[in-house]
C-alpha atoms as a PDB file:
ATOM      1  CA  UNK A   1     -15.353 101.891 -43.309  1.00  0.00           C
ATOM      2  CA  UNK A   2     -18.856 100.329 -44.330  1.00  0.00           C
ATOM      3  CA  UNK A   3     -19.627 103.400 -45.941  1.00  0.00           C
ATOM      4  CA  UNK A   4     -16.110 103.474 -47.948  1.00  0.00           C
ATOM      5  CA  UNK A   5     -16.908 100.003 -49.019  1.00  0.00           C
ATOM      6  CA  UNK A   6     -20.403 101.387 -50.458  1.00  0.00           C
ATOM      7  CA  UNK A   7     -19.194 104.980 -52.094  1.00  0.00           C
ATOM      8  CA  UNK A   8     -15.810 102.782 -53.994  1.00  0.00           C
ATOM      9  CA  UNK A   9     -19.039 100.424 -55.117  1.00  0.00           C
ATOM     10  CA  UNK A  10     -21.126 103.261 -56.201  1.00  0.00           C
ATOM     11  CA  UNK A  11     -18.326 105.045 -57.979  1.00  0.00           C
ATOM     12  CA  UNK A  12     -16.953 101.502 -59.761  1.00  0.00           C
ATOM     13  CA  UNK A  13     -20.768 101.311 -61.264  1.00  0.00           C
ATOM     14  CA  UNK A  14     -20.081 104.608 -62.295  1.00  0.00           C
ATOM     15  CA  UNK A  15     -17.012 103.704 -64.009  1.00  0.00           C
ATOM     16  CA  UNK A  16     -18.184 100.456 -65.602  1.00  0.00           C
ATOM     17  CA  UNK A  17     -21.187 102.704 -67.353  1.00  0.00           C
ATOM     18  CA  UNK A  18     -19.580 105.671 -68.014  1.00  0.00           C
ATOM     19  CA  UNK A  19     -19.982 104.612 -71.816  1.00  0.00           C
ATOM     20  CA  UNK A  20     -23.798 103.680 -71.612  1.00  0.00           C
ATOM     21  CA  UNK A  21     -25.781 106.075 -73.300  1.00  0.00           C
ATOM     22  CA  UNK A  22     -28.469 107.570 -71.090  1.00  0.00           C
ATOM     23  CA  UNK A  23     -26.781 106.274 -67.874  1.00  0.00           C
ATOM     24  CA  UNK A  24     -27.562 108.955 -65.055  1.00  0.00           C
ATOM     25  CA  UNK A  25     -24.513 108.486 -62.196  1.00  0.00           C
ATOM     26  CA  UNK A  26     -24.890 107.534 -58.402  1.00  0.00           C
ATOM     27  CA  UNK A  27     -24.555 110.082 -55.622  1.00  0.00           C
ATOM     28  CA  UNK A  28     -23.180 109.663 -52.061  1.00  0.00           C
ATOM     29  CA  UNK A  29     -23.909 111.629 -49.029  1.00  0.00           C
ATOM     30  CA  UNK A  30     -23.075 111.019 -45.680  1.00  0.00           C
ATOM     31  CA  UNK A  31     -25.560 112.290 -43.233  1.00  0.00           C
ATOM     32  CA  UNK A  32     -24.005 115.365 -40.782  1.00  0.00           C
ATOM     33  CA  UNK A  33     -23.901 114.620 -37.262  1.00  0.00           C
ATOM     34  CA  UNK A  34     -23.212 117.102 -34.014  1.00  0.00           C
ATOM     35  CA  UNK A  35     -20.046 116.711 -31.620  1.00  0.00           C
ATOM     36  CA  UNK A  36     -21.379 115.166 -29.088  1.00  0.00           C
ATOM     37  CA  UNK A  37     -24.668 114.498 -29.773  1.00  0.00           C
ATOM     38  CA  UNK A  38     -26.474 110.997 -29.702  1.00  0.00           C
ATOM     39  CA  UNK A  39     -29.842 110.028 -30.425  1.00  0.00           C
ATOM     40  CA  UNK A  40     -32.796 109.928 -27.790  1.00  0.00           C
ATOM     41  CA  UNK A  41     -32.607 107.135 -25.223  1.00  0.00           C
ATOM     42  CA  UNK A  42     -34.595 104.246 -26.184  1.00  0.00           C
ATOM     43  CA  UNK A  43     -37.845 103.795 -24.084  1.00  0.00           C
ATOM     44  CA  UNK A  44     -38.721 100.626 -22.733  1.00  0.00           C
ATOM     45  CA  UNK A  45     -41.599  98.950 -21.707  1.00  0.00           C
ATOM     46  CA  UNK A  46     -41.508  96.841 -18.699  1.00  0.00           C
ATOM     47  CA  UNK A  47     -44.506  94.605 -16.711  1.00  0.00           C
ATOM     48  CA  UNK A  48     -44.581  95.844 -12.893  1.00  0.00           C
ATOM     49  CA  UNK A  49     -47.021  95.684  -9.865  1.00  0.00           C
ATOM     50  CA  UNK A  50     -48.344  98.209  -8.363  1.00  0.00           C
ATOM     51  CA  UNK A  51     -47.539  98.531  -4.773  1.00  0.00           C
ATOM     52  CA  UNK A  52     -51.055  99.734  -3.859  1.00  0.00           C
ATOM     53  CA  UNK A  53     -53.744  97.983  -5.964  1.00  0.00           C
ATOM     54  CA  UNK A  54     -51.152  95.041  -6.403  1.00  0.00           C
ATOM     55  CA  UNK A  55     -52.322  94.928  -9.889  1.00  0.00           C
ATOM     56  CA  UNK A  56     -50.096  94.821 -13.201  1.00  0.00           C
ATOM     57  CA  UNK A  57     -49.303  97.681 -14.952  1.00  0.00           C
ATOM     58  CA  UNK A  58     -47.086  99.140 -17.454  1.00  0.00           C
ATOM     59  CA  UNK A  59     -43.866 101.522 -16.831  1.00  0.00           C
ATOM     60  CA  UNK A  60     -42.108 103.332 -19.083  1.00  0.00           C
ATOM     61  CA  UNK A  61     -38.055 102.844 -18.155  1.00  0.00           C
ATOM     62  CA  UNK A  62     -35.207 104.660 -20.356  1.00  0.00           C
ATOM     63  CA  UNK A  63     -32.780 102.545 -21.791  1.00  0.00           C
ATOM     64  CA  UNK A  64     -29.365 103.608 -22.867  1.00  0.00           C
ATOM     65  CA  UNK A  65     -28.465 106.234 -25.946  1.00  0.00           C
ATOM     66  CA  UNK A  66     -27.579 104.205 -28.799  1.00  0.00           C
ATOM     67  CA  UNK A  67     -24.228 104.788 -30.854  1.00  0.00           C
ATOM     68  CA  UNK A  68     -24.756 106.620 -34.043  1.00  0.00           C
ATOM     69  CA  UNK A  69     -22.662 106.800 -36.930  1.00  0.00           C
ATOM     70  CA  UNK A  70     -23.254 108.851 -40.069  1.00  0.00           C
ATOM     71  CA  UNK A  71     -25.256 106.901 -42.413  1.00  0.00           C
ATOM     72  CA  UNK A  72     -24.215 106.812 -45.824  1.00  0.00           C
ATOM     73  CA  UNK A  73     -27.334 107.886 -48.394  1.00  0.00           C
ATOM     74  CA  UNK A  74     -27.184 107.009 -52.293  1.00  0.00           C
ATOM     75  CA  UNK A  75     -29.259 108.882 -54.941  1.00  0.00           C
ATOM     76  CA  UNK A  76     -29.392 109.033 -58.507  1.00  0.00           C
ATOM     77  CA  UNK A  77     -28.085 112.219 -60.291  1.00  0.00           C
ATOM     78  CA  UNK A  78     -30.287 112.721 -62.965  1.00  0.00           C
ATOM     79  CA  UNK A  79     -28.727 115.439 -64.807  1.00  0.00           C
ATOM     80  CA  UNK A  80     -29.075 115.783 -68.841  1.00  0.00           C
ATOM     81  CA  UNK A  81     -26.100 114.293 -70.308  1.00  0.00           C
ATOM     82  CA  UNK A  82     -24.318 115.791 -73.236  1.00  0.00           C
ATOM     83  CA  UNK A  83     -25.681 114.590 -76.315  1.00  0.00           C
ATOM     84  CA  UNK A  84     -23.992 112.970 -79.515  1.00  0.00           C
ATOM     85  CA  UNK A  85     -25.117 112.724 -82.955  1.00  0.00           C
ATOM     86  CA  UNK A  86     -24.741 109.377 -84.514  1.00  0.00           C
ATOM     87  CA  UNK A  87     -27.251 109.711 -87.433  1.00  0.00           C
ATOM     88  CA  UNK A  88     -28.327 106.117 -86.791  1.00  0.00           C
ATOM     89  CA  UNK A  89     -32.336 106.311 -87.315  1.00  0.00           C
ATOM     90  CA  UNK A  90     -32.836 103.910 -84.496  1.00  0.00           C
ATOM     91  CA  UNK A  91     -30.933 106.074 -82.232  1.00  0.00           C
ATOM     92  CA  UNK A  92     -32.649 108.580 -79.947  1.00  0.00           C
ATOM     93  CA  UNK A  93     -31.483 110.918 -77.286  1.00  0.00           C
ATOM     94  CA  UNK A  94     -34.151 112.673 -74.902  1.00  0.00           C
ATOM     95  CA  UNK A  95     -34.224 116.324 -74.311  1.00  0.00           C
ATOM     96  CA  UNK A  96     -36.038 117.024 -70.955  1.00  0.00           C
ATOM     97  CA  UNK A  97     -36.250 115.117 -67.846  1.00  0.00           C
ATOM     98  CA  UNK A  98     -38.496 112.640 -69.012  1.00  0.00           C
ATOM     99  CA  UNK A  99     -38.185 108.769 -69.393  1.00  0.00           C
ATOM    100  CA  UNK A 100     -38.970 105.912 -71.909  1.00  0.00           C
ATOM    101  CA  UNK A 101     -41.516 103.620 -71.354  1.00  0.00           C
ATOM    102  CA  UNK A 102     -40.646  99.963 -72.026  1.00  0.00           C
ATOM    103  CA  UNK A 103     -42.114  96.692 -71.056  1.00  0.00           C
ATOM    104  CA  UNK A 104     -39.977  93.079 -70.541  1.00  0.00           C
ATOM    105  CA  UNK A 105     -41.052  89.995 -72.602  1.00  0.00           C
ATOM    106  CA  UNK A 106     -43.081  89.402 -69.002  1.00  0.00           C
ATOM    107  CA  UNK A 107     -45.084  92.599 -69.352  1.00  0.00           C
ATOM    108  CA  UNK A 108     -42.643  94.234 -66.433  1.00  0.00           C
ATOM    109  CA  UNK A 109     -43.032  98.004 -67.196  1.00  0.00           C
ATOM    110  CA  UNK A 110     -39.740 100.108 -66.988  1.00  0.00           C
ATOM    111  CA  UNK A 111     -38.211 103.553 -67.490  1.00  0.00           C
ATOM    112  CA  UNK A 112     -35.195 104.531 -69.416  1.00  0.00           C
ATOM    113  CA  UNK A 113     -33.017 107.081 -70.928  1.00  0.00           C
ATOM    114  CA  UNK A 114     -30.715 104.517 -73.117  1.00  0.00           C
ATOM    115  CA  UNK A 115     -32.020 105.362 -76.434  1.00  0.00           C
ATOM    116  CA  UNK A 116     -29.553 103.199 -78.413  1.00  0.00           C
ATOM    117  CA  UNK A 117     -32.390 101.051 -80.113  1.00  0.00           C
ATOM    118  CA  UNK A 118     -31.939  98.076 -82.458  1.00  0.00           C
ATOM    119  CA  UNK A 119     -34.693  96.606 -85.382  1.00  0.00           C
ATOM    120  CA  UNK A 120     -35.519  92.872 -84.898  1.00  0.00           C
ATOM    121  CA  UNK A 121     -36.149  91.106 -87.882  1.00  0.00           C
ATOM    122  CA  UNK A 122     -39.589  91.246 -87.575  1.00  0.00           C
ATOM    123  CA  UNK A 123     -39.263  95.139 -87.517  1.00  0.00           C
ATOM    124  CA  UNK A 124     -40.173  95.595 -83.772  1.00  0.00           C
ATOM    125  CA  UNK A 125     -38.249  98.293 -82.232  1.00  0.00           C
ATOM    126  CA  UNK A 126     -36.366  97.451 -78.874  1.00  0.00           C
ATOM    127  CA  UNK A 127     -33.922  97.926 -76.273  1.00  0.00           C
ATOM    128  CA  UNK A 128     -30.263  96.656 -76.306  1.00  0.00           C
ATOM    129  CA  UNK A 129     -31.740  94.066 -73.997  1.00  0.00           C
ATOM    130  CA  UNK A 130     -34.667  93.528 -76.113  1.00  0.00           C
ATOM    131  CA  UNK A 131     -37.259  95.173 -74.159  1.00  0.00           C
ATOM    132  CA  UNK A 132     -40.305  96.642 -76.735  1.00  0.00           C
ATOM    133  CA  UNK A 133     -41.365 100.338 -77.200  1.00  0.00           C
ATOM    134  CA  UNK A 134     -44.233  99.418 -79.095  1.00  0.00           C
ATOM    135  CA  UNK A 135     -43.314 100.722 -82.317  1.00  0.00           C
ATOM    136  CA  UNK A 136     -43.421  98.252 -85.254  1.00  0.00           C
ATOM    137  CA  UNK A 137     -41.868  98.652 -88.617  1.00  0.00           C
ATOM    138  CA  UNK A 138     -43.960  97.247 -91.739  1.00  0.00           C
ATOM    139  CA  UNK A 139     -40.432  96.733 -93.544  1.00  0.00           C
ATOM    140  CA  UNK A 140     -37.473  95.700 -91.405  1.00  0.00           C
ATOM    141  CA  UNK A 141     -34.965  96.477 -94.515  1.00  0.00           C
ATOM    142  CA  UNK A 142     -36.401 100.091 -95.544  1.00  0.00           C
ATOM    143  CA  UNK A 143     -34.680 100.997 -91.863  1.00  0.00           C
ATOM    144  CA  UNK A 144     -33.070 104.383 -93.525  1.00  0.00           C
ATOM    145  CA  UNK A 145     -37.089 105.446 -94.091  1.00  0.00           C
ATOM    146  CA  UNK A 146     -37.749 105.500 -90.150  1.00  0.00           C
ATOM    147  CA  UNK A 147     -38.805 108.925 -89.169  1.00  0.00           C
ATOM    148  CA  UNK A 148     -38.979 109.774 -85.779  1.00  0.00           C
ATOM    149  CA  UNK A 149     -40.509 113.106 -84.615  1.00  0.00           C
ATOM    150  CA  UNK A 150     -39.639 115.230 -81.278  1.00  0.00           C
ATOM    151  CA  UNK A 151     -42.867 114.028 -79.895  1.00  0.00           C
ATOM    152  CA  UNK A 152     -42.371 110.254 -80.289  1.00  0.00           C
ATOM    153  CA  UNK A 153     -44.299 109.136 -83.075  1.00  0.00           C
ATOM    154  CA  UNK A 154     -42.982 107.083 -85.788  1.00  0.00           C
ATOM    155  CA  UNK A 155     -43.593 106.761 -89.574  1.00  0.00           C
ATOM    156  CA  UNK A 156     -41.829 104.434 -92.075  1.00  0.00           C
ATOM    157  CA  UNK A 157     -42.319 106.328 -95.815  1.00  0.00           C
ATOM    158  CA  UNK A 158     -44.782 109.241 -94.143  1.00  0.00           C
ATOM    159  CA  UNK A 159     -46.997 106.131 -92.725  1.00  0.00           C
ATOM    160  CA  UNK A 160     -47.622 106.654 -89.356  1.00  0.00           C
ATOM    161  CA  UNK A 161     -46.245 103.394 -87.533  1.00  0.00           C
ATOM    162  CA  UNK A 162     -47.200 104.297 -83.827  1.00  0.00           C
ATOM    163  CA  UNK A 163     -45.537 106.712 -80.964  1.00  0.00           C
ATOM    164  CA  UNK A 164     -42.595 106.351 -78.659  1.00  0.00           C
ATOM    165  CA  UNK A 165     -44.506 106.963 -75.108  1.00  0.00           C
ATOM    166  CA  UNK A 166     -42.704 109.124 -73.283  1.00  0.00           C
ATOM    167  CA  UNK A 167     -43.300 109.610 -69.556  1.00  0.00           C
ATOM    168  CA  UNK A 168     -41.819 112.199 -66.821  1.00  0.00           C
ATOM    169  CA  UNK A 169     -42.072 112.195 -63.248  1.00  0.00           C
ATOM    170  CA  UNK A 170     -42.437 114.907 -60.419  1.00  0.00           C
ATOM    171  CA  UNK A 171     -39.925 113.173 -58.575  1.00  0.00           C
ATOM    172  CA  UNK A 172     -37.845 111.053 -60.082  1.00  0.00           C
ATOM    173  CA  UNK A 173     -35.780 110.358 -57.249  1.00  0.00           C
ATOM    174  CA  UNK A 174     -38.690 108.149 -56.305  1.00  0.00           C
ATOM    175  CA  UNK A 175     -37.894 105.737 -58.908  1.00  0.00           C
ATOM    176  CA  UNK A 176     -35.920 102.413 -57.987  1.00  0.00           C
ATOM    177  CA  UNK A 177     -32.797 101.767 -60.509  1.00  0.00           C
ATOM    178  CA  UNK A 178     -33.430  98.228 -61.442  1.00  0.00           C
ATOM    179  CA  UNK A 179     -30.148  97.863 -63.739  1.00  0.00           C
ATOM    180  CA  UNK A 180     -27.480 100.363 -65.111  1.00  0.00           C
ATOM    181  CA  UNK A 181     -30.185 102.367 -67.253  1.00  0.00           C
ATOM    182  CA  UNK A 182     -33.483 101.083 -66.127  1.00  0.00           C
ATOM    183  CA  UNK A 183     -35.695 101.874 -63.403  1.00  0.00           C
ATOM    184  CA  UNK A 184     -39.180 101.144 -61.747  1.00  0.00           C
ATOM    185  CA  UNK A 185     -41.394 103.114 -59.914  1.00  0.00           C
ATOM    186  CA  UNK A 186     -41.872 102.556 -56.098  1.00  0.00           C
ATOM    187  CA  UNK A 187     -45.409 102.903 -56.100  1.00  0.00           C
ATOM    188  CA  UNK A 188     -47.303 100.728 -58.836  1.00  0.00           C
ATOM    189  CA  UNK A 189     -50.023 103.417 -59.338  1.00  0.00           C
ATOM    190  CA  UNK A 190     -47.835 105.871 -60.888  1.00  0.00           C
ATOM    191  CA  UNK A 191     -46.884 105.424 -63.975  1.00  0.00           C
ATOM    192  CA  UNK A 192     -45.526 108.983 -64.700  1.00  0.00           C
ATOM    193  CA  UNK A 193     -47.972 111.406 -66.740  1.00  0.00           C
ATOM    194  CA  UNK A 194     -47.664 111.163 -70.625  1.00  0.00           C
ATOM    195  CA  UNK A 195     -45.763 113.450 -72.569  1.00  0.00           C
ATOM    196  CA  UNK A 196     -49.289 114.957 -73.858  1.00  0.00           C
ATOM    197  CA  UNK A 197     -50.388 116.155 -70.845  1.00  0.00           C
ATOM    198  CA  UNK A 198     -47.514 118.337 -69.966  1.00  0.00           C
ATOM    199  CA  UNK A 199     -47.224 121.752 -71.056  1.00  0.00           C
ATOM    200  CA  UNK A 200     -44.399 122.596 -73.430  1.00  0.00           C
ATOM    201  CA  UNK A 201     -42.450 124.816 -70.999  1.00  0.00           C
ATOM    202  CA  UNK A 202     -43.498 123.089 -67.721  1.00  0.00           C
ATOM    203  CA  UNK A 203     -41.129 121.184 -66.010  1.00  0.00           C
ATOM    204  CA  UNK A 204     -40.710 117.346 -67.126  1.00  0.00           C
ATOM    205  CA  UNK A 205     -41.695 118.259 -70.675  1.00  0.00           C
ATOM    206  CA  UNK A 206     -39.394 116.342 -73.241  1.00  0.00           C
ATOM    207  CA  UNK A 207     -38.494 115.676 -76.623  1.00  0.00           C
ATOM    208  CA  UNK A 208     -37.011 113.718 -79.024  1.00  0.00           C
ATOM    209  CA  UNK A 209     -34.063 114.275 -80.995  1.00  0.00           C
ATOM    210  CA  UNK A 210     -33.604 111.402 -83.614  1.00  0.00           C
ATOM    211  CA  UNK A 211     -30.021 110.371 -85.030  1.00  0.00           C
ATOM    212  CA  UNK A 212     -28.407 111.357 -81.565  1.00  0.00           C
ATOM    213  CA  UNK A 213     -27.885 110.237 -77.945  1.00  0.00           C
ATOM    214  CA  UNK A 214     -27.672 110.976 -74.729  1.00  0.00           C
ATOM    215  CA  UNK A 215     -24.118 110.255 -73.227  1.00  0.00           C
ATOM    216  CA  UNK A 216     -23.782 109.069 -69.271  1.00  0.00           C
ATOM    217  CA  UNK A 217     -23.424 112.116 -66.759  1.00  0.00           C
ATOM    218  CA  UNK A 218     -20.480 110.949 -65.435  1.00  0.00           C
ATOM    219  CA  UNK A 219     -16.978 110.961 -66.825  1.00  0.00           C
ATOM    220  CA  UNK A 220     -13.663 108.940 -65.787  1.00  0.00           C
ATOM    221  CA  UNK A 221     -11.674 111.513 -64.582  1.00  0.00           C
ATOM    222  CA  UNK A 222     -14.338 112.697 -61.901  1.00  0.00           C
ATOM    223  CA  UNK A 223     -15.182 109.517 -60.963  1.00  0.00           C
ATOM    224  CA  UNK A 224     -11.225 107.900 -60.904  1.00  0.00           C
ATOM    225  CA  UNK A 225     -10.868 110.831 -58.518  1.00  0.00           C
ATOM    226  CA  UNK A 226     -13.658 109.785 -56.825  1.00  0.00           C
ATOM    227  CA  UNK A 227     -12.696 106.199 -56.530  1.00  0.00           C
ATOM    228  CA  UNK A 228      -8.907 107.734 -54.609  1.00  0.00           C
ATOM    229  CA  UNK A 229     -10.667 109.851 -52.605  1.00  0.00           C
ATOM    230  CA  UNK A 230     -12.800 106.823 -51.179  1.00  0.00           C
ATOM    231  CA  UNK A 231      -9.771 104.878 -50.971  1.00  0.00           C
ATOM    232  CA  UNK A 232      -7.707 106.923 -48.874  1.00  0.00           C
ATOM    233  CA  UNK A 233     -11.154 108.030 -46.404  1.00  0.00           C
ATOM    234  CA  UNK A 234     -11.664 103.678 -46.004  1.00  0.00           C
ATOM    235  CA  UNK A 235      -7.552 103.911 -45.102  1.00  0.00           C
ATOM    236  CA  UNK A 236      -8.242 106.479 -42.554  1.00  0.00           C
ATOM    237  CA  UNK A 237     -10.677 105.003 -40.631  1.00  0.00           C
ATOM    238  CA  UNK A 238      -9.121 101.717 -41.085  1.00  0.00           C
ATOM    239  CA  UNK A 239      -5.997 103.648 -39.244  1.00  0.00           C
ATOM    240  CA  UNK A 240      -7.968 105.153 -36.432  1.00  0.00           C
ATOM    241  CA  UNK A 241      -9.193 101.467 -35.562  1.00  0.00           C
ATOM    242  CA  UNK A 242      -5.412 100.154 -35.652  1.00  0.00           C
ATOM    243  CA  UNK A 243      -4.640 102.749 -33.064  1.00  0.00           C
ATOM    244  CA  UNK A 244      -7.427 102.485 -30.927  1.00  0.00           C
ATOM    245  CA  UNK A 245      -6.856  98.983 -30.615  1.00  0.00           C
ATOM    246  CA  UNK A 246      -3.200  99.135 -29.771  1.00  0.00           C
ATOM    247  CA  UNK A 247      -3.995 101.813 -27.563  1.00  0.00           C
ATOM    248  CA  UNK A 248      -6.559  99.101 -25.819  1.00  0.00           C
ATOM    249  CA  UNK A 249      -3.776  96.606 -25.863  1.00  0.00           C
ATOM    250  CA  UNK A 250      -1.032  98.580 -24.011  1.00  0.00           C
ATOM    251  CA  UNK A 251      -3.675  99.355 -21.653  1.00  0.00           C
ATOM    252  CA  UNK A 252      -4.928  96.154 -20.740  1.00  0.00           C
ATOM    253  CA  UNK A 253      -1.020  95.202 -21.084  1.00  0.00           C
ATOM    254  CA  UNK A 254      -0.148  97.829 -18.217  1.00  0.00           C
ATOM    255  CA  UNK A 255      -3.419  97.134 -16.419  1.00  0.00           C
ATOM    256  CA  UNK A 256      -2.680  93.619 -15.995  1.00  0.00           C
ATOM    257  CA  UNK A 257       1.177  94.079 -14.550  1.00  0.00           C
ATOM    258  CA  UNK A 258      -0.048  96.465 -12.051  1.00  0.00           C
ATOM    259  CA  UNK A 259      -2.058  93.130 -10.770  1.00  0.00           C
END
């Protein structure tokens, strides 16, 4: 039933950003178990004396086989998402399984696929959420003049403004989702390898398509079938546990006459 309660909450995230461009959808697996089977015994260590030396020593004593249930897993699905053209210059849609690199007002790096930028005043180039990429625009109001090539870099009027840095990673399920389209890596040392140093045709390799973006990978029909289907496993189990305790009822009821 705890694992119901987590796939309806994965598949309601799903639902709630199934209009955010870029967002990649959760997964839920439940790990396989065999009839039957438990895990080892636990071992425990005890104090004792030895009957000869009558010195203290350790011994090894096997405990009991814990219960195990199937343990629910979530991943990320990173699948490319169809893409949409919008012809909005500050809209960009990545081709590849590469990531955006942004950075917080804190100077937090992150990773994302949202590419529905936005022009502050000043002519910075951010996030929804405000979050830089780096790129700054000498005139905010010539917007219409932004030119953004597949490989990231950015010119206002054939001036060169700076580049989009683009980032993929060789597994990207080692990333941590830190909102609906943003994500950190685990390990602070890798900061993915740079667009520049990846062959065209090797995997990760990425590109830019300007005037377009990325839609979410998941769509409300899959995932409003998903959200039934997890409804009516959490009333299963929620059945089996009604039984099983009526069943312990009338046999504590029958137990206790017999007395």
């Amino acid at each position: 039933m705890d694992a119901s309660a987590r796939w309806q909450e994965a598949v309601s995230e799903n639902l709630a950003e199934v209009s955010r461009p870029g967002f990649k959808k959760h997964n839920i697996s439940f790990s396989a178990l065999v009839a039957g089977k438990m895990e080892k015994p636990v071992e425990l260590q005890k104090a004792a004396t030895d009957p000869t030396t009558g010195e203290e020593i350790q011994i090894t004593e096997m405990g009991e086989k814990p219960f195990q249930l199937p343990k629910p897993r979530l991943t990320t699905n990173f699948e490319q998402g169809a893409l949409m053209q919008t012809q909005v210059k500050t809209d960009i849609a990545l081709m590849g399984d590469g990531f955006l690199q942004v950075q917080d007002p804190q100077g937090n790096t992150f990773y994302t696929r949202d590419g529905e930028l936005k022009m502050l005043p000043d002519g910075q180039l951010v996030t929804k959420e405000g979050y830089t990429t780096g790129v700054q625009l000498n005139d905010p109001n010539q917007q219409q003049a932004l030119s953004i090539a597949k490989d990231g870099t950015a010119s206002q009027a054939g001036e060169v403004l700076g580049q989009l840095q683009l980032v993929a990673f060789d597994d990207p399920s080692k990333l941590t989702r830190v909102s609906g389209a943003y994500y950190q890596s685990n390990d602070p040392g890798n900061t993915g390898t740079p667009m520049g140093n990846i062959e065209r045709n090797a995997k990760g390799f990425t590109e830019v398509e300007q005037g377009f973006l990325e839609q979410s990978n998941s769509t409300s029909l899959t995932e409003m079938t998903s959200l039934i289907r997890s409804m009516r496993h959490f009333e299963a189990n929620q059945k089996v546990i009604q039984a099983y305790d009526q069943r312990m009822g009338q046999a504590i009821s029958t137990l206790t006459a017999t007395q």
